[in-house]
Protein backbone atom coordinates (compact mmCIF):
# COMPACT_ATOMS: atom_id res chain seq x y z
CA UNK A 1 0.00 0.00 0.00
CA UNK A 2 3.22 2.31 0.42
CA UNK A 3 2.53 2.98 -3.38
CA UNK A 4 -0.91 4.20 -2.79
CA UNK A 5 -1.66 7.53 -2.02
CA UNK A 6 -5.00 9.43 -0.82
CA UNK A 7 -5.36 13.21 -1.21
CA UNK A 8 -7.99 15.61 -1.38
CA UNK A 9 -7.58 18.07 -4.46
CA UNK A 10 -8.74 18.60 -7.45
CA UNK A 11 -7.36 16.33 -9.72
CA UNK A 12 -6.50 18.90 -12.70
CA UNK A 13 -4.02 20.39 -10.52
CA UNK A 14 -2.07 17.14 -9.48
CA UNK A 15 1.23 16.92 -11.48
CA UNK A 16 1.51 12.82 -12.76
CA UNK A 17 2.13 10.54 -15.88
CA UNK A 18 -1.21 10.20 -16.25
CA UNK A 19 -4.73 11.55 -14.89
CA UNK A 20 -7.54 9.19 -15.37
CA UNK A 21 -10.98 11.10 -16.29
CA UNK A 22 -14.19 9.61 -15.39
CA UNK A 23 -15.53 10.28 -19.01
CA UNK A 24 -18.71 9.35 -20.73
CA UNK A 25 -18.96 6.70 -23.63
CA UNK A 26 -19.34 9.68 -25.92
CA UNK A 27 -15.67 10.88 -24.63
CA UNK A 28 -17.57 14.41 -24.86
CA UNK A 29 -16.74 17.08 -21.64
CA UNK A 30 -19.64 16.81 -18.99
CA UNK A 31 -20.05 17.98 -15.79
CA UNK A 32 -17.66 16.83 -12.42
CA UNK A 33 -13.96 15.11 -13.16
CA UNK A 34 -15.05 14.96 -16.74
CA UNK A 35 -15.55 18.62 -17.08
CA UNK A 36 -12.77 20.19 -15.26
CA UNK A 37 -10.47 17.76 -17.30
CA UNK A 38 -11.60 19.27 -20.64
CA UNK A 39 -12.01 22.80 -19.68
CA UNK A 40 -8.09 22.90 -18.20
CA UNK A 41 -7.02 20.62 -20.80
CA UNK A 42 -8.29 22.26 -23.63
CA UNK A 43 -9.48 21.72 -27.06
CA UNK A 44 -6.78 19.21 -27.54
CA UNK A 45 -8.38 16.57 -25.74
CA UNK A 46 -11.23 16.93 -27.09
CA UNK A 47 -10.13 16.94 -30.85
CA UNK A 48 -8.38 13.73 -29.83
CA UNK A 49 -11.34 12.27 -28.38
CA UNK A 50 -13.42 12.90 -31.47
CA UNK A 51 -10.68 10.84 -33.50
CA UNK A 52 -10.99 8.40 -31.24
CA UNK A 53 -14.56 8.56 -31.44
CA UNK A 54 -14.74 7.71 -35.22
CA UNK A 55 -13.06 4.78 -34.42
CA UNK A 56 -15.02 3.02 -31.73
CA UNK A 57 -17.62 5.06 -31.69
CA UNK A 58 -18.82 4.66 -28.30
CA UNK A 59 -16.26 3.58 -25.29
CA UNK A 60 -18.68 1.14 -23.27
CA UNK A 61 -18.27 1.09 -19.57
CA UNK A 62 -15.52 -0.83 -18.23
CA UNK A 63 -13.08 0.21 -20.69
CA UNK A 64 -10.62 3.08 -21.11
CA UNK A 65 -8.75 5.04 -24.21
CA UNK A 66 -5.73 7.49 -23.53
CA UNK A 67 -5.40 10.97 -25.15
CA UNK A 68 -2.55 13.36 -24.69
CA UNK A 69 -3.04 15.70 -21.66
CA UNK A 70 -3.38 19.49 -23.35
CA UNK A 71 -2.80 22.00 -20.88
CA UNK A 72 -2.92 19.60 -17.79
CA UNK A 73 0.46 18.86 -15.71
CA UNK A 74 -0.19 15.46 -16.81
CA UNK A 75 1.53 13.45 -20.08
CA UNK A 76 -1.75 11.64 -20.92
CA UNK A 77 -5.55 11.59 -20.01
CA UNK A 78 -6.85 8.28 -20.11
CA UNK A 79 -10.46 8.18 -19.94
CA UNK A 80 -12.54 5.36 -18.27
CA UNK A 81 -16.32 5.16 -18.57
CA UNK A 82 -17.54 3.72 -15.00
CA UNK A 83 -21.02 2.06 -14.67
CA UNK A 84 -24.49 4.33 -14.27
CA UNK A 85 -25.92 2.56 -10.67
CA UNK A 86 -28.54 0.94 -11.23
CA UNK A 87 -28.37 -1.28 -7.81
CA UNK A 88 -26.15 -3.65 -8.38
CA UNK A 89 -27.73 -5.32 -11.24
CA UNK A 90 -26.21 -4.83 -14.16
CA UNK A 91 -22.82 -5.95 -13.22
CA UNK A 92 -21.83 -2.71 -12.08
CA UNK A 93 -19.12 -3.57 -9.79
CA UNK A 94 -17.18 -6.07 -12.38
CA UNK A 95 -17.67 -3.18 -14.67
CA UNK A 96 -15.98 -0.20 -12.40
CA UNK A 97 -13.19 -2.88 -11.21
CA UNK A 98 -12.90 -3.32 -15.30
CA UNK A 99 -12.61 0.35 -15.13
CA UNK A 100 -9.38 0.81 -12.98
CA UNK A 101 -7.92 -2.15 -14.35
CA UNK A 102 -8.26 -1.02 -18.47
CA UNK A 103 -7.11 2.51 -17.11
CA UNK A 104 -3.79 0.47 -15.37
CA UNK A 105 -3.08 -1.43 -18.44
CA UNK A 106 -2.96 1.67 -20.65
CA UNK A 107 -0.67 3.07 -18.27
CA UNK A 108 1.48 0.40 -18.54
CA UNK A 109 1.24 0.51 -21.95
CA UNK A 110 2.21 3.97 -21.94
CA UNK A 111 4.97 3.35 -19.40
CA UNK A 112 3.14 5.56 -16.62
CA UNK A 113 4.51 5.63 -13.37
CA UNK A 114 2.44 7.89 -11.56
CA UNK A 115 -1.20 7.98 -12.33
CA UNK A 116 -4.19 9.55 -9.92
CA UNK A 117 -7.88 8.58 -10.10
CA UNK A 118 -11.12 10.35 -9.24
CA UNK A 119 -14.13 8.25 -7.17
CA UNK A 120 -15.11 6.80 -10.59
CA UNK A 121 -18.63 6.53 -11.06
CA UNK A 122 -19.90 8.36 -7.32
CA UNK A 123 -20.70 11.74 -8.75
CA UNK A 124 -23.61 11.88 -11.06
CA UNK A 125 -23.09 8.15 -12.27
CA UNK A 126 -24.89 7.06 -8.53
CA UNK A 127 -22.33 4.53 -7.56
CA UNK A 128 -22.52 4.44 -3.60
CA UNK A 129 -19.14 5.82 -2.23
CA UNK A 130 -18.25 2.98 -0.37
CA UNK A 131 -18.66 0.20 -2.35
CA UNK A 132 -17.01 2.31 -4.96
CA UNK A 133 -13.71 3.00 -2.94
CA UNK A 134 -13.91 -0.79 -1.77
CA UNK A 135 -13.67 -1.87 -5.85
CA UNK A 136 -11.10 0.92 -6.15
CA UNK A 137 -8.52 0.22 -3.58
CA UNK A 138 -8.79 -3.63 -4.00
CA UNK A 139 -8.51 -3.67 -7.90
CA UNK A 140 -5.43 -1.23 -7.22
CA UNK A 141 -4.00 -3.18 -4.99
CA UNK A 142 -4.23 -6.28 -6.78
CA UNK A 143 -2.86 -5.07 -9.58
CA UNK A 144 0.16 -3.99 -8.25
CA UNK A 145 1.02 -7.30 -6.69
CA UNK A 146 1.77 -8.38 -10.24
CA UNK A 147 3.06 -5.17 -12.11
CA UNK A 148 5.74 -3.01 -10.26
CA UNK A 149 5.58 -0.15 -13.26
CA UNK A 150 4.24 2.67 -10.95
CA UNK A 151 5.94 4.61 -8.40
CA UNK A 152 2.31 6.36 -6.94
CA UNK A 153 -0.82 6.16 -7.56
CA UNK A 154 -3.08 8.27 -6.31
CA UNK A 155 -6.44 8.90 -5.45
CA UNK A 156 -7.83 12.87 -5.38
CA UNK A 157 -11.04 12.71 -3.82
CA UNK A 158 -12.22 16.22 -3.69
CA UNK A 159 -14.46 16.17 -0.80
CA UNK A 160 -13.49 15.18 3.02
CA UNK A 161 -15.91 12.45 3.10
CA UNK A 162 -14.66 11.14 0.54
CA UNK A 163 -10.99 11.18 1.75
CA UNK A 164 -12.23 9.32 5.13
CA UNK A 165 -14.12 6.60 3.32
CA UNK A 166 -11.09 5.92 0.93
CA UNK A 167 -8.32 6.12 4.00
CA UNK A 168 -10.81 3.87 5.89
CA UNK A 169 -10.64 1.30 3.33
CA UNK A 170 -6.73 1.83 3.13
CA UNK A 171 -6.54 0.59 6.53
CA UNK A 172 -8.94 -2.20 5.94
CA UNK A 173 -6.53 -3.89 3.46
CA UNK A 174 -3.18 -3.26 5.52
C-alpha cells in the first residue's frame, strides 16, 4: 500500500504521468472530473477524443482510451467510462473494477509511473461511495502485486468524506 496515495484536491491540478478522467462513452466534456479535465485541458483533448470517437464510436463502460493531456500537468488523459448505478444489477461492480484495471493497463502501456484517479462513477453516475472505494482500492492493490511499473498512484477525492471513506478502506486492506 506504500505505493498508494490518498489526497484531497482537485485532480486537474495534481502533477503525474497520467490523470484518469471519469468520461462518458461519448468521450464528450460533462459535468464533475469529466468537465474540469476538458475545460483545463483544452481543445486538444477533445479533438483527440473525437478521433478516437470515429473509431469506436462509443467507449462502453468498463473500458478506457488514452489521449494526450493538453494543458494539464499530466503526459496523458486516459479516460474510463464507469457504470451508471442501477443497484447492483447490471454488473456494475465487475464493470468499475474493469474500469481501474483497463485505465492500469494503458498506463502500462504507456509506461506511466504515476497515475491519480477520481471516485469513478460516485458523482452523477450514482455509484454508492463505499462500495465504490472498496472496488477501487482492492482492484489497485491487486494489480500492483503483479506489475511493479508505478511509483504512486493516487487517489484525489475532492471532498473530506470522501478522503475518510477511501483512507478507511486503506486501513482495511493493511
Amino acid at each position: 500500500m506504500k505505493r498508494i496515495e490518498i489526497i484531497k484536491g482537485n485532480i486537474t491540478q495534481i502533477k503525474v504521468d497520467a490523470m484518469v478522467n471519469a468520461a462518458n462513452s461519448q468521450l464528450r466534456g460533462g459535468s464533475g472530473v469529466n468537465g474540469a479535465i476538458h475545460l483545463v485541458g483544452g481543445e486538444t483533448i477533445l479533438q483527440e477524443c473525437k478521433l478516437i470517437r470515429k473509431k469506436i464510436t462509443l467507449c462502453m463502460p468498463g473500458n478506457a482510451v488514452i489521449t494526450t493531456a493538453g494543458n494539464l500537468p499530466a503526459k496523458y488523459v486516459i479516460h474510463t467510462v464507469g457504470p451508471v448505478w442501477e443497484g447492483g444489477v447490471r454488473n456494475e461492480p465487475e464493470l468499475l473494477s474493469n474500469a481501474y484495471k483497463s485505465s492500469l493497463k494503458l498506463a502500462v502501456e504507456n509506461s506511466v509511473n504515476t497515475i491519480s484517479f477520481p471516485a469513478i462513477s460516485t458523482g452523477v453516475y450514482g455509484f454508492p461511495k463505499k462500495d465504490a472505494a472498496k472496488i477501487a482500492i482492492s482492484t489497485v492493490a491487486n494489480f500492483l502485486e503483479t506489475n511493479d511499473n508505478f511509483t504512486k498512484i493516487i487517489f484525489v477525492c475532492f471532498e473530506d468524506e470522501d478522503v475518510e471513506i477511501y483512507n478507511n478502506q486503506i486501513s482495511k486492506m493493511k
